[in-house]
N, C-alpha and C. Protein backbone atom coordinates (compact mmCIF):
# COMPACT_ATOMS: atom_id res chain seq x y z
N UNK A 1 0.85 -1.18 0.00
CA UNK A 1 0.00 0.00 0.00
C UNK A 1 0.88 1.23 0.00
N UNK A 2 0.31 2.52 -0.57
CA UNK A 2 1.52 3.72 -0.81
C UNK A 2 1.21 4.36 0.17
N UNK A 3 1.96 5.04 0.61
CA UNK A 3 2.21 6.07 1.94
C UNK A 3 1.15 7.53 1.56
N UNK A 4 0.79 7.61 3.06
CA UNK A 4 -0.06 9.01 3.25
C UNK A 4 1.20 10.09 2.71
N UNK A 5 0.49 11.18 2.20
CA UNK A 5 0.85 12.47 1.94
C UNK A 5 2.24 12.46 3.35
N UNK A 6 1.39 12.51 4.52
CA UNK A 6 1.82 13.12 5.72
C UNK A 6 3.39 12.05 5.86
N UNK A 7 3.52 10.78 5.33
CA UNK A 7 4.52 9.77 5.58
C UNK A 7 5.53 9.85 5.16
N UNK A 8 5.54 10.91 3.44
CA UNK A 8 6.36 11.41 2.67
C UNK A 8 7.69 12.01 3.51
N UNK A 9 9.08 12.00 2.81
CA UNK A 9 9.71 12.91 3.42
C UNK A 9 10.91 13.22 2.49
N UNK A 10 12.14 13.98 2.98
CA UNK A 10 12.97 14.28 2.20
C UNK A 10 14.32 12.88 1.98
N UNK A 11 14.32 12.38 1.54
CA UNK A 11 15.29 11.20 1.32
C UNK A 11 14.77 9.92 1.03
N UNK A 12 13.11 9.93 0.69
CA UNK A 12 12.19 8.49 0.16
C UNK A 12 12.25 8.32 -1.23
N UNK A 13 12.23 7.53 -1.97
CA UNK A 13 12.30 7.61 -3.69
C UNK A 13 11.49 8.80 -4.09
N UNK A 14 12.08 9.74 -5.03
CA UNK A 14 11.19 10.18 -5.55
C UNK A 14 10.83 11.51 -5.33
N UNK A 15 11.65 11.63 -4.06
CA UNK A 15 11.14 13.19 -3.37
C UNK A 15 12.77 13.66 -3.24
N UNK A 16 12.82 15.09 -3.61
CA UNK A 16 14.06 15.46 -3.00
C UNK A 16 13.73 17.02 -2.68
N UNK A 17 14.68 17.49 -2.18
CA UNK A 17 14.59 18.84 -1.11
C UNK A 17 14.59 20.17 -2.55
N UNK A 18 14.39 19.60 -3.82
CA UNK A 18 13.81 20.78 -4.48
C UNK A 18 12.62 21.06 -4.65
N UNK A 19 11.72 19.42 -4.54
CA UNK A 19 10.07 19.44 -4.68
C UNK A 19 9.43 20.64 -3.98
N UNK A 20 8.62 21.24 -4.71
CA UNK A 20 7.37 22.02 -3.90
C UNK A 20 6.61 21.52 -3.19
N UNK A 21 6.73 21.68 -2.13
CA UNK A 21 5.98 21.34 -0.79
C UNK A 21 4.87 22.83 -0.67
N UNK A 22 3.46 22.10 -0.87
CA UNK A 22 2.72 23.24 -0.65
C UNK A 22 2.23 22.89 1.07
N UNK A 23 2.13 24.80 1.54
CA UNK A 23 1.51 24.42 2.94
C UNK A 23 0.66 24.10 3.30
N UNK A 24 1.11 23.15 4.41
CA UNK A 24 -0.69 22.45 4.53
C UNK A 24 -1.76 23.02 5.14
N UNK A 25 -1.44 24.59 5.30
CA UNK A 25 -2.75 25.02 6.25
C UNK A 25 -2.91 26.22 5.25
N UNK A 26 -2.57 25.66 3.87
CA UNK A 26 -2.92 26.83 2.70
C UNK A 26 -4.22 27.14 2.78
N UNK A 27 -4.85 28.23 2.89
CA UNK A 27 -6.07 29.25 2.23
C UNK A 27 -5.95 29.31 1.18
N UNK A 28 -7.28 29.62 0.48
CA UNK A 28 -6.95 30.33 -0.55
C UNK A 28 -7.43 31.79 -0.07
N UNK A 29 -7.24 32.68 -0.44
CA UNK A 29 -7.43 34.46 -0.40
C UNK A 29 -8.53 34.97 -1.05
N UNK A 30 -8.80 34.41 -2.56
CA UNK A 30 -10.33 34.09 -3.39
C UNK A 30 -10.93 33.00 -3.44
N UNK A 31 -12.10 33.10 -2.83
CA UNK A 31 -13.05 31.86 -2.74
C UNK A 31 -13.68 31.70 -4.46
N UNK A 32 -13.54 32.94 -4.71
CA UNK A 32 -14.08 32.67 -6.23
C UNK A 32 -12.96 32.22 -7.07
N UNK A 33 -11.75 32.71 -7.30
CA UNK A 33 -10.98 32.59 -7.67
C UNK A 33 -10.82 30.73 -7.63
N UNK A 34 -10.47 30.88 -6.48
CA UNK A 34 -10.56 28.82 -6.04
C UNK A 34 -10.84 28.21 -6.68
N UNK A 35 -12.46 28.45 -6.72
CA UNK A 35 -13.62 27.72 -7.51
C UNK A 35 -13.41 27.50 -9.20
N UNK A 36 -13.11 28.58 -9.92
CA UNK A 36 -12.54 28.94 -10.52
C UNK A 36 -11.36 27.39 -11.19
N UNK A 37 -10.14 27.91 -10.63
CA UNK A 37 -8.67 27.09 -11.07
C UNK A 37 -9.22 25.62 -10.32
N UNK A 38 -10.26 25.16 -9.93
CA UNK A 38 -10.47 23.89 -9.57
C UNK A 38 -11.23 23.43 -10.69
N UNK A 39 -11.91 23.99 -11.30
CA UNK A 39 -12.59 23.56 -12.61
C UNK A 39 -11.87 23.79 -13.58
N UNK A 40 -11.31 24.49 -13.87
CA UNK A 40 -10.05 24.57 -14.91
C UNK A 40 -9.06 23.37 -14.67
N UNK A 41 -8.57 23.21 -13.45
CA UNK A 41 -7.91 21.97 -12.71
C UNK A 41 -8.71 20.73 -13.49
N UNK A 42 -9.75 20.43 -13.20
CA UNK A 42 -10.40 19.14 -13.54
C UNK A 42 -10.69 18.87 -14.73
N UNK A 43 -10.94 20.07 -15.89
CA UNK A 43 -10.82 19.75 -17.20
C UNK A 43 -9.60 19.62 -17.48
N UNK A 44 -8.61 20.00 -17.32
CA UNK A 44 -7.36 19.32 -17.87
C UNK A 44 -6.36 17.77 -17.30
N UNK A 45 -6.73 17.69 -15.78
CA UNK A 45 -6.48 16.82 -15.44
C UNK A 45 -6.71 15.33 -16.11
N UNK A 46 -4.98 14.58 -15.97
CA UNK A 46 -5.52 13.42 -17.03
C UNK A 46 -5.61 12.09 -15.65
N UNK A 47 -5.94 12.64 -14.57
CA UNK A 47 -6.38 11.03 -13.65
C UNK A 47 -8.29 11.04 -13.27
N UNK A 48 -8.33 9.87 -14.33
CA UNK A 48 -9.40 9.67 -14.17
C UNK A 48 -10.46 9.69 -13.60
N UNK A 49 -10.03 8.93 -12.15
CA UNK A 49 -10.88 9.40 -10.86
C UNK A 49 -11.05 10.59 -10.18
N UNK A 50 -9.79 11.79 -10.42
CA UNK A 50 -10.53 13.22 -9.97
C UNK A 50 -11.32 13.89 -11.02
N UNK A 51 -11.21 13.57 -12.38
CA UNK A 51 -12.11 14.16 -13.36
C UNK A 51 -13.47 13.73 -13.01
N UNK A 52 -13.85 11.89 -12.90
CA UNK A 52 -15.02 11.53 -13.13
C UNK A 52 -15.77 11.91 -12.16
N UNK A 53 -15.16 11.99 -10.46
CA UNK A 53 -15.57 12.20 -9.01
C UNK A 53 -15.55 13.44 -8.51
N UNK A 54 -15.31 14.73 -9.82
CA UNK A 54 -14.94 15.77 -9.37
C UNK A 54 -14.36 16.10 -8.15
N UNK A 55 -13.61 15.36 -8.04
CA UNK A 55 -12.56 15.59 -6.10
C UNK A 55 -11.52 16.62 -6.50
N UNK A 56 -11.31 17.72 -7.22
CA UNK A 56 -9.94 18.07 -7.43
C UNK A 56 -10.50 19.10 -6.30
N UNK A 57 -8.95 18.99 -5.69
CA UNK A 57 -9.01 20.44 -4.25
C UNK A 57 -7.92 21.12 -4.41
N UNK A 58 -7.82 21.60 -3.27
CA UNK A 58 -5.80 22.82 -3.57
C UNK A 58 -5.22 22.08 -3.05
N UNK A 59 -5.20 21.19 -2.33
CA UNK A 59 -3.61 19.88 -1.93
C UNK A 59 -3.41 19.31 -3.46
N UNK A 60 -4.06 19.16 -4.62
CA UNK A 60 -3.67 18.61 -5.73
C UNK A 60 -2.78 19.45 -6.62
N UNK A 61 -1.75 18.60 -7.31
CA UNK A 61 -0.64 19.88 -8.11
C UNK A 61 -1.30 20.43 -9.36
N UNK A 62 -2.66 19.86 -9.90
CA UNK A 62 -3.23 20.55 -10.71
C UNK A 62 -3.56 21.70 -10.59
N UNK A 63 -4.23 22.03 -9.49
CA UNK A 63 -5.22 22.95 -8.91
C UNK A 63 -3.47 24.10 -8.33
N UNK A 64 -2.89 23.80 -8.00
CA UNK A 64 -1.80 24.62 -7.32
C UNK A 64 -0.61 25.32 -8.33
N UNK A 65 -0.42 24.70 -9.14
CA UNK A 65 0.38 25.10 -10.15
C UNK A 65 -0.30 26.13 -10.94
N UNK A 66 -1.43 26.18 -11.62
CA UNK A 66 -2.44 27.35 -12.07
C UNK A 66 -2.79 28.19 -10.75
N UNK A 67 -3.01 27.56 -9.72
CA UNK A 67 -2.95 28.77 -9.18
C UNK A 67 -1.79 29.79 -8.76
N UNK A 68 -0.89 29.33 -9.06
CA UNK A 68 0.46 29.83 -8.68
C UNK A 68 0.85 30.86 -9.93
N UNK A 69 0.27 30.30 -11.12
CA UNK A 69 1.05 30.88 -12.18
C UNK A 69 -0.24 31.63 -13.10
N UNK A 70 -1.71 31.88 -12.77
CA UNK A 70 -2.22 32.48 -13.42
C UNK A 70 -3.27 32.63 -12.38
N UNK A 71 -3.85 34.56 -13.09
CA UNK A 71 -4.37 35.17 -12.09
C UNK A 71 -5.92 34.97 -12.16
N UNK A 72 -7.35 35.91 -12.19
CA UNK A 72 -8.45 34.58 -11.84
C UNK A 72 -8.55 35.37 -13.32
N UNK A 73 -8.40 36.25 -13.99
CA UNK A 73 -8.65 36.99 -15.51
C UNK A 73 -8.20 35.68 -16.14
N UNK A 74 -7.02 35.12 -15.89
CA UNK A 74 -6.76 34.74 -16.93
C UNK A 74 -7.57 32.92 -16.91
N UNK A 75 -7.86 32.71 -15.88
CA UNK A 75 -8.63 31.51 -15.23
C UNK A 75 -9.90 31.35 -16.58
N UNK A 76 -10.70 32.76 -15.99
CA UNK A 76 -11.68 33.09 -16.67
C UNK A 76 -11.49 32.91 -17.96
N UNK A 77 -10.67 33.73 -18.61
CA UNK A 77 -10.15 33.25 -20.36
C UNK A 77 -10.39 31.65 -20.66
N UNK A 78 -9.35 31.27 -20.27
CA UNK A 78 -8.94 29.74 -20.67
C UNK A 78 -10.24 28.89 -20.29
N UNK A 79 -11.24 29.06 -19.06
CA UNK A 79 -12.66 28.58 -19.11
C UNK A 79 -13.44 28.68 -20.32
N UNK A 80 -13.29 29.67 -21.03
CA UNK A 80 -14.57 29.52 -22.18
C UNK A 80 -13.77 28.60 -23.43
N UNK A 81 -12.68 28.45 -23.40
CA UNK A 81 -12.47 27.73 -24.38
C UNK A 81 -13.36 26.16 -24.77
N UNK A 82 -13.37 25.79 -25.70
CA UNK A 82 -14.55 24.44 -25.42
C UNK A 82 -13.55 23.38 -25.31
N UNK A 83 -13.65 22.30 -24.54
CA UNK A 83 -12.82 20.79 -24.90
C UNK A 83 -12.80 20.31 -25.91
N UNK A 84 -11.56 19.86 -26.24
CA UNK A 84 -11.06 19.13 -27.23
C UNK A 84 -11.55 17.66 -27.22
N UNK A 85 -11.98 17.04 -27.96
CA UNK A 85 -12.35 15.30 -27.49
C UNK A 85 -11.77 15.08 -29.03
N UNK A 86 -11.54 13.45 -28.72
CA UNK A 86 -10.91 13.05 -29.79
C UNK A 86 -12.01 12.54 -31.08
N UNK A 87 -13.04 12.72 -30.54
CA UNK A 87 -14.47 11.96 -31.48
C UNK A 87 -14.54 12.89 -32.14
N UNK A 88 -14.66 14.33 -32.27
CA UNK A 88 -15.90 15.21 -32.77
C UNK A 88 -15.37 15.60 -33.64
């Protein structure tokens, strides 16, 4: 079985002391904003079970990386775009 978040540390496969460690008692500052890069988060996300179960939150690196690197204007933009599917 794989280790809790919390079990992780600096010297286990896989992790080293450059990884971004987000804090765990992160806020977000915009509740709209949030809402926002979590749905943007879940349409691009390629693991199945947070797309189908809509579970994406801000402990996920989807949701944290957009929020880190784009502001809620530009959130907003990239929302109206339509999905790409491979059928249509």
């Amino acid at each position: 079985m794989g280790k809790s978040f919390e079990e992780w540390k600096i010297g286990d496969p896989m992790i080293n002391e450059r990884d971004y460690w987000q804090d765990p008692n992160y806020v977000a500052p915009d509740p709209e904003k949030e809402a926002l890069v979590k749905k943007l988060a879940e349409m691009i996300t390629d693991r199945v079970k947070k797309k189908l179960l809509h579970k994406i939150n801000n402990r996920d690196p989807e949701y944290w990386i957009l929020d880190m690197i784009l502001d809620k204007e530009q959130v907003k933009f990239l929302l109206n775009f339509k999905k790409a599917t491979y059928w249509s």
